[in-house]
PDB file of N, CA and C in Angstrom:
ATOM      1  N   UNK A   1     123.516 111.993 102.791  1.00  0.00           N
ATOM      2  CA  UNK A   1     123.283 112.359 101.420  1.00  0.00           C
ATOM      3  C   UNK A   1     123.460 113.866 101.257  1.00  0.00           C
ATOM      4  N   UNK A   2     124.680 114.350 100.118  1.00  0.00           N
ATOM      5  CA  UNK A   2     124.375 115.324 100.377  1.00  0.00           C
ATOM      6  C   UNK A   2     123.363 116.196  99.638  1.00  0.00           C
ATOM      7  N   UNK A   3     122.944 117.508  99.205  1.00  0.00           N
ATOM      8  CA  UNK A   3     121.897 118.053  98.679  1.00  0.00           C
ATOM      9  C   UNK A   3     122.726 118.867  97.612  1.00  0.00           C
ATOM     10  N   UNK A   4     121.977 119.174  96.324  1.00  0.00           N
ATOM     11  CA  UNK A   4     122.807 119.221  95.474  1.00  0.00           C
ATOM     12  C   UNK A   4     122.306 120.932  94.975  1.00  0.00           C
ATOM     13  N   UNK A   5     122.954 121.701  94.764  1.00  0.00           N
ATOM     14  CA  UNK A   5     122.279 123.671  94.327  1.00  0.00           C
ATOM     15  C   UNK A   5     122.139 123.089  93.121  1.00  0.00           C
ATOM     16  N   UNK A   6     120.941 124.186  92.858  1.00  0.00           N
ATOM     17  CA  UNK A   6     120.875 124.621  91.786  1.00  0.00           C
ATOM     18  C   UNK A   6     122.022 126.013  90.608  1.00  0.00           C
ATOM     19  N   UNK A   7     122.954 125.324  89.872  1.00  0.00           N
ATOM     20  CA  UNK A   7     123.276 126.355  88.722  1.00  0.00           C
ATOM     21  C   UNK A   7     122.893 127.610  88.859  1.00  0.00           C
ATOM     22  N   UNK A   8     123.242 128.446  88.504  1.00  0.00           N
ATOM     23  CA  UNK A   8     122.604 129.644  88.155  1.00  0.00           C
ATOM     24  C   UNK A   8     121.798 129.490  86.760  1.00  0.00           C
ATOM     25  N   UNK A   9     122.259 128.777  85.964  1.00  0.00           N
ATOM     26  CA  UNK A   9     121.157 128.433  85.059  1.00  0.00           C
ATOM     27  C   UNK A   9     119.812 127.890  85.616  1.00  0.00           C
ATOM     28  N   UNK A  10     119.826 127.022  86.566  1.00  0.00           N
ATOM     29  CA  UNK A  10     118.909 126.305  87.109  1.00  0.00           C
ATOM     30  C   UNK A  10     118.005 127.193  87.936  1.00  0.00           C
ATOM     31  N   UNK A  11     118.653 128.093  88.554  1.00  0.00           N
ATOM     32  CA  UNK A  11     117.972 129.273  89.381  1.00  0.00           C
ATOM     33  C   UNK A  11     116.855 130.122  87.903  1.00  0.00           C
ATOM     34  N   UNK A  12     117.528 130.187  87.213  1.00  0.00           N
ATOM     35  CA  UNK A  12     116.841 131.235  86.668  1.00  0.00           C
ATOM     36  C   UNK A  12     115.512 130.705  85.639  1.00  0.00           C
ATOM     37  N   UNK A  13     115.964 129.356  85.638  1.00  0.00           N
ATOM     38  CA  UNK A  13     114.625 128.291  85.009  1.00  0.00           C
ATOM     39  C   UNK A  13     113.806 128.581  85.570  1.00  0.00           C
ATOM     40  N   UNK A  14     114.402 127.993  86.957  1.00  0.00           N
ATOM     41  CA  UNK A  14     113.170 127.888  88.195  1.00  0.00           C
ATOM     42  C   UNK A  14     112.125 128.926  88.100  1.00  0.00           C
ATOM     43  N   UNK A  15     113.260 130.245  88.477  1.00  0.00           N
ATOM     44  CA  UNK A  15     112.092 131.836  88.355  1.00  0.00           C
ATOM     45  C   UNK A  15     111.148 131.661  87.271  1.00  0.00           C
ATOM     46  N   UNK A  16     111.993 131.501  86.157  1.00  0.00           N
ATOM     47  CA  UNK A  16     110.855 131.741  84.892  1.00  0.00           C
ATOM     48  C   UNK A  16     109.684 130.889  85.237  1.00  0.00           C
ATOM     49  N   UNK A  17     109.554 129.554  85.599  1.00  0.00           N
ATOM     50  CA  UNK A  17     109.178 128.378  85.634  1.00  0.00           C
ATOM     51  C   UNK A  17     107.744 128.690  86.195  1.00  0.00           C
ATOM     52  N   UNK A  18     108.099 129.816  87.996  1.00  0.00           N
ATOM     53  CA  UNK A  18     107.332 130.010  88.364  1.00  0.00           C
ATOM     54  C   UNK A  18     106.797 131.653  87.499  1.00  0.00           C
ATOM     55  N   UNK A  19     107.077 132.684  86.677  1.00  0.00           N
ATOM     56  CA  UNK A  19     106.614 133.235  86.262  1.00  0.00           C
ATOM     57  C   UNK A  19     105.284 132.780  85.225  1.00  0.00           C
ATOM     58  N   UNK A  20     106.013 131.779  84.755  1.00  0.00           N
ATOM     59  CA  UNK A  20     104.863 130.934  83.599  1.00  0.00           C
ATOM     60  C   UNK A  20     103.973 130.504  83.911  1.00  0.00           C
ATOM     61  N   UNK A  21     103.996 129.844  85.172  1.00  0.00           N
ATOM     62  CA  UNK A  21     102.867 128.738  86.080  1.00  0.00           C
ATOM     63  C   UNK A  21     102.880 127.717  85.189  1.00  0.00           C
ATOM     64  N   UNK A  22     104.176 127.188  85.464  1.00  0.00           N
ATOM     65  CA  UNK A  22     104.671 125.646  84.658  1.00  0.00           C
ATOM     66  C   UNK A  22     105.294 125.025  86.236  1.00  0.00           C
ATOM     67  N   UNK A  23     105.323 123.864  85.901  1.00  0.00           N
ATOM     68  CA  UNK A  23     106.101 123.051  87.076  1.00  0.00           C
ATOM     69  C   UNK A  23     107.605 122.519  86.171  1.00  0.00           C
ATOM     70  N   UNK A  24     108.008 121.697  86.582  1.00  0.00           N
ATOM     71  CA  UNK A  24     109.968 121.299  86.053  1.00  0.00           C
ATOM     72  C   UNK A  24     109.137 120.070  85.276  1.00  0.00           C
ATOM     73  N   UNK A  25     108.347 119.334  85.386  1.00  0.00           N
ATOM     74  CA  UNK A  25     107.620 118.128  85.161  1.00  0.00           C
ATOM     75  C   UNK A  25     106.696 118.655  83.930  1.00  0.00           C
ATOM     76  N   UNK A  26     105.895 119.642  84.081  1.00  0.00           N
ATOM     77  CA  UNK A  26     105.599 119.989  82.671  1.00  0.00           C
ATOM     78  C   UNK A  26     106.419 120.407  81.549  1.00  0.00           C
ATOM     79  N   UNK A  27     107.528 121.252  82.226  1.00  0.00           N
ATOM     80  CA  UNK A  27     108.415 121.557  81.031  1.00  0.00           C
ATOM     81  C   UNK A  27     109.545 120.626  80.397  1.00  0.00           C
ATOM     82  N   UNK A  28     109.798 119.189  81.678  1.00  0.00           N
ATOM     83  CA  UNK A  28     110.875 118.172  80.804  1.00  0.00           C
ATOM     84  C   UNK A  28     109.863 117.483  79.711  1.00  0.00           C
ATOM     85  N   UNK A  29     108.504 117.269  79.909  1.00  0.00           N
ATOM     86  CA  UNK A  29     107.316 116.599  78.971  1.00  0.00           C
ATOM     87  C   UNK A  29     107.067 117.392  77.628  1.00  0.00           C
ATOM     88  N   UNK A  30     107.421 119.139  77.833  1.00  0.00           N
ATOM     89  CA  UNK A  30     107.245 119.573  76.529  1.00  0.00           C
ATOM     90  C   UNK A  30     108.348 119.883  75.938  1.00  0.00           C
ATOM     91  N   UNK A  31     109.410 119.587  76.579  1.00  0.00           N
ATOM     92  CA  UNK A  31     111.010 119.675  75.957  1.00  0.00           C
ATOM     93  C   UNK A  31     110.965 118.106  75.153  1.00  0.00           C
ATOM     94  N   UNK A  32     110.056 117.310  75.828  1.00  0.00           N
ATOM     95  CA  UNK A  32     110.834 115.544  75.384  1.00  0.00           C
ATOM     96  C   UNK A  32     111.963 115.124  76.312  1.00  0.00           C
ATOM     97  N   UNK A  33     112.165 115.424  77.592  1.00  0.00           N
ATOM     98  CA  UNK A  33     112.945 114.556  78.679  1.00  0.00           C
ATOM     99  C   UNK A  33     112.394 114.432  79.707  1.00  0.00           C
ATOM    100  N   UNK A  34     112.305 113.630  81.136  1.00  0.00           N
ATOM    101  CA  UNK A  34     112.268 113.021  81.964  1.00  0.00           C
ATOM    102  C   UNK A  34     112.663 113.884  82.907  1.00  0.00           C
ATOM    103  N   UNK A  35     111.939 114.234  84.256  1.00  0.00           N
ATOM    104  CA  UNK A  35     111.966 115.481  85.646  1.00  0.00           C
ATOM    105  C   UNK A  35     112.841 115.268  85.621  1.00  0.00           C
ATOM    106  N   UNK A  36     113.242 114.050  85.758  1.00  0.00           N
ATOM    107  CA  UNK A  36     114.553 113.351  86.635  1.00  0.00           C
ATOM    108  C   UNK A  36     115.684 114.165  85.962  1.00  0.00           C
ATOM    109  N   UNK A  37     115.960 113.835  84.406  1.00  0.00           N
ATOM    110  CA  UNK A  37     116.962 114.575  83.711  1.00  0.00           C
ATOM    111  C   UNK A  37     117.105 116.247  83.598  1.00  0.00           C
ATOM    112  N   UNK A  38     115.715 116.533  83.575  1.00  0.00           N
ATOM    113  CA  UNK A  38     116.044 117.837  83.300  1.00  0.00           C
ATOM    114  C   UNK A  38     116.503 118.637  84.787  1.00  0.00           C
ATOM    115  N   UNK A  39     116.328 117.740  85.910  1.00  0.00           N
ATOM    116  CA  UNK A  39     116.774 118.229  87.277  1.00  0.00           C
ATOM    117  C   UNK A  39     118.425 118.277  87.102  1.00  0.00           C
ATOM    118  N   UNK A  40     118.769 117.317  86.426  1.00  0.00           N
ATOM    119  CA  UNK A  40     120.391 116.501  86.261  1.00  0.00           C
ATOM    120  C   UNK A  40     120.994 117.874  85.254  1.00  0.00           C
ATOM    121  N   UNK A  41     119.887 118.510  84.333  1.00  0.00           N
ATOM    122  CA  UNK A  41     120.857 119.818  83.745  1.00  0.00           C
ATOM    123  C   UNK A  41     120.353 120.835  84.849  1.00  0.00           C
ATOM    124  N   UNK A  42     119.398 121.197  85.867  1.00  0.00           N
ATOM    125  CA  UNK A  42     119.022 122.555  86.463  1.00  0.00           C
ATOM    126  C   UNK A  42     120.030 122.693  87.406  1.00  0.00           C
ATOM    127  N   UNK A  43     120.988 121.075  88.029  1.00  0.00           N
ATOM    128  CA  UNK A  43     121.692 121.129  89.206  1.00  0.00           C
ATOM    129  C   UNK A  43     123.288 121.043  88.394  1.00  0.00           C
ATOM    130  N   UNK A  44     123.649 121.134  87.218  1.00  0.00           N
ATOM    131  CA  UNK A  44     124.668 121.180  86.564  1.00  0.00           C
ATOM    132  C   UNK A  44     124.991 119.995  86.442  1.00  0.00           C
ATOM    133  N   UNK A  45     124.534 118.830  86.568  1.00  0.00           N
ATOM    134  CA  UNK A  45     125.493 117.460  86.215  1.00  0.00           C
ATOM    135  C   UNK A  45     125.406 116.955  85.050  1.00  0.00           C
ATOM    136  N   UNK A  46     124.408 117.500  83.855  1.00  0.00           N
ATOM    137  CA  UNK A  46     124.412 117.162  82.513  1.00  0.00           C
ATOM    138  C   UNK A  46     124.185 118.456  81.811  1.00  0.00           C
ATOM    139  N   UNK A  47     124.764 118.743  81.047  1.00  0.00           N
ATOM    140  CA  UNK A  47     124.808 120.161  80.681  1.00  0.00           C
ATOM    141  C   UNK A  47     123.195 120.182  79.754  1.00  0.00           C
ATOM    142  N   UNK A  48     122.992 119.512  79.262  1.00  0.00           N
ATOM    143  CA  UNK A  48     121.384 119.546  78.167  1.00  0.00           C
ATOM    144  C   UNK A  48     121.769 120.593  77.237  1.00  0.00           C
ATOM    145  N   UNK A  49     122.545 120.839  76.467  1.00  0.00           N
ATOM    146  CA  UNK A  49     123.126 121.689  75.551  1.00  0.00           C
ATOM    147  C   UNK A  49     121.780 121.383  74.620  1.00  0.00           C
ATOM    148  N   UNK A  50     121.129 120.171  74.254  1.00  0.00           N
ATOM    149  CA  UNK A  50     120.042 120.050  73.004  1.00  0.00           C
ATOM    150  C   UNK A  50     119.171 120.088  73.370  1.00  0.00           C
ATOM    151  N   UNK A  51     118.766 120.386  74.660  1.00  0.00           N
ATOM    152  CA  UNK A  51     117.685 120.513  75.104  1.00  0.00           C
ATOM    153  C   UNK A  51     117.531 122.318  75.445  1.00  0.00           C
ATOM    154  N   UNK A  52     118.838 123.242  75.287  1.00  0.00           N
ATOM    155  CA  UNK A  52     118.710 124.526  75.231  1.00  0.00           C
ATOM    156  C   UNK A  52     117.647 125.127  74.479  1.00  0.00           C
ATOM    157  N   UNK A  53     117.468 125.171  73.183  1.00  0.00           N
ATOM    158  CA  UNK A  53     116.392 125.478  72.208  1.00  0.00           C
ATOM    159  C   UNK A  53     115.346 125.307  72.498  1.00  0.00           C
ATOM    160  N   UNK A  54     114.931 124.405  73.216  1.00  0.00           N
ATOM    161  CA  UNK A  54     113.819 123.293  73.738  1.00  0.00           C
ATOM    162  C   UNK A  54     113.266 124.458  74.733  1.00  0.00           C
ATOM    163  N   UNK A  55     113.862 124.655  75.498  1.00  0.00           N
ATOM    164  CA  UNK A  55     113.955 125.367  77.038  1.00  0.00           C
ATOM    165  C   UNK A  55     113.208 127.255  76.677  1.00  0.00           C
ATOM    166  N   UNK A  56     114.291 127.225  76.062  1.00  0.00           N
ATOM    167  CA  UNK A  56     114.220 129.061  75.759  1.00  0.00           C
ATOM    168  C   UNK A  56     112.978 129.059  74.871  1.00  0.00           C
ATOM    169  N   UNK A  57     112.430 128.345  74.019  1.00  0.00           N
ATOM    170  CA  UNK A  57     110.996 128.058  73.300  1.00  0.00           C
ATOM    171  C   UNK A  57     109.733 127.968  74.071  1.00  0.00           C
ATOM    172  N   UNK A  58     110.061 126.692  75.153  1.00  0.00           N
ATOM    173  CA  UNK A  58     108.988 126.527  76.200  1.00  0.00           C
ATOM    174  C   UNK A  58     108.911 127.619  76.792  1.00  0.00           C
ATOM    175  N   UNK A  59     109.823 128.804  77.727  1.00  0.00           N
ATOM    176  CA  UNK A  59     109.907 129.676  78.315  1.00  0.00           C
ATOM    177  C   UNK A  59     109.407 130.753  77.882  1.00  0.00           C
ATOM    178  N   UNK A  60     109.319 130.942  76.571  1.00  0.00           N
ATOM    179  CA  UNK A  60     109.704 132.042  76.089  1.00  0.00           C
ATOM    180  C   UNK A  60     110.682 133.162  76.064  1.00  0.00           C
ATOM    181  N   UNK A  61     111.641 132.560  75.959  1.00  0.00           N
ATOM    182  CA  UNK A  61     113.287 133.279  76.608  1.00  0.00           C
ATOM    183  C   UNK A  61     113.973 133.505  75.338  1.00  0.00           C
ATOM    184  N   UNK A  62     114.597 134.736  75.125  1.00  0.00           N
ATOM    185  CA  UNK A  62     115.502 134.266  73.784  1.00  0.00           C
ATOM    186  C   UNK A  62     116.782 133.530  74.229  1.00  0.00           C
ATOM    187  N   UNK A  63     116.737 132.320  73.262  1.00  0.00           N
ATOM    188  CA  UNK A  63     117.542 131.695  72.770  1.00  0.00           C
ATOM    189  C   UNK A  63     119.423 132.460  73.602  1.00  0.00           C
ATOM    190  N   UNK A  64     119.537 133.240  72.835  1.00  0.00           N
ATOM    191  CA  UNK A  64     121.066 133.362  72.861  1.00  0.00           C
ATOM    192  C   UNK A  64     121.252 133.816  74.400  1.00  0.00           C
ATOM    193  N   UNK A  65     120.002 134.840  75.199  1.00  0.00           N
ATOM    194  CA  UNK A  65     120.435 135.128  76.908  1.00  0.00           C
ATOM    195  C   UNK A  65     120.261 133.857  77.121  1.00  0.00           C
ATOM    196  N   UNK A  66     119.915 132.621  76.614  1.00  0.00           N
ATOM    197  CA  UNK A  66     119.537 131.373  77.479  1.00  0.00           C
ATOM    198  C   UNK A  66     120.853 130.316  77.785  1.00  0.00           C
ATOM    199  N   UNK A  67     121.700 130.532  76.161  1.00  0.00           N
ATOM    200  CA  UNK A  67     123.025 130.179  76.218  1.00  0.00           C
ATOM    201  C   UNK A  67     124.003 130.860  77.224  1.00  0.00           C
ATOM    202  N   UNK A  68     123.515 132.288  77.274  1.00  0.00           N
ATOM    203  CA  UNK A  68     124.420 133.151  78.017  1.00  0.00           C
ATOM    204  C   UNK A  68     125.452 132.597  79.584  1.00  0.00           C
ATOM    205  N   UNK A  69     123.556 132.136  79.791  1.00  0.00           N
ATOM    206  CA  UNK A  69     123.476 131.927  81.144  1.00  0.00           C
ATOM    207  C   UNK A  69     124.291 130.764  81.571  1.00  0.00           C
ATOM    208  N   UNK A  70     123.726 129.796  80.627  1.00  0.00           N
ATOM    209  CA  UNK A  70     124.227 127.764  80.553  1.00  0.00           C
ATOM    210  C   UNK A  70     125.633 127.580  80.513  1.00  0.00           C
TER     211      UNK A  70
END
């Protein structure tokens, strides 16, 4: 099996993720998606373009560096 990186988008979730003291599991629950999925946009295999807004809100990130990154 192989193991799948994280995006550089996904990297920089992560950081925030742990700046916040959120886990990936609290933040797919306050976005409205599933660990599972929001792992599927942190490792690049679903982009979550509607779940961007979602993300940079929970984070507190602006919006447009959040697109930057994605």
């Amino acid at each position: 099996m192989r193991k799948r990186k994280l995006t550089p988008f996904g990297v920089f979730v992560k950081k925030r993720l742990i700046e916040v003291g959120k886990t990936q599991v609290e933040l797919a629950r306050e976005i409205g998606t599933s660990g599972k999925y929001l792992h599927l946009i942190l490792i690049g295999e679903r982009s979550g373009k509607t779940f961007l807004p979602k993300i940079a809100q929970a984070l507190g990130i602006d919006p447009d560096k959040l697109e930057k990154i994605a």
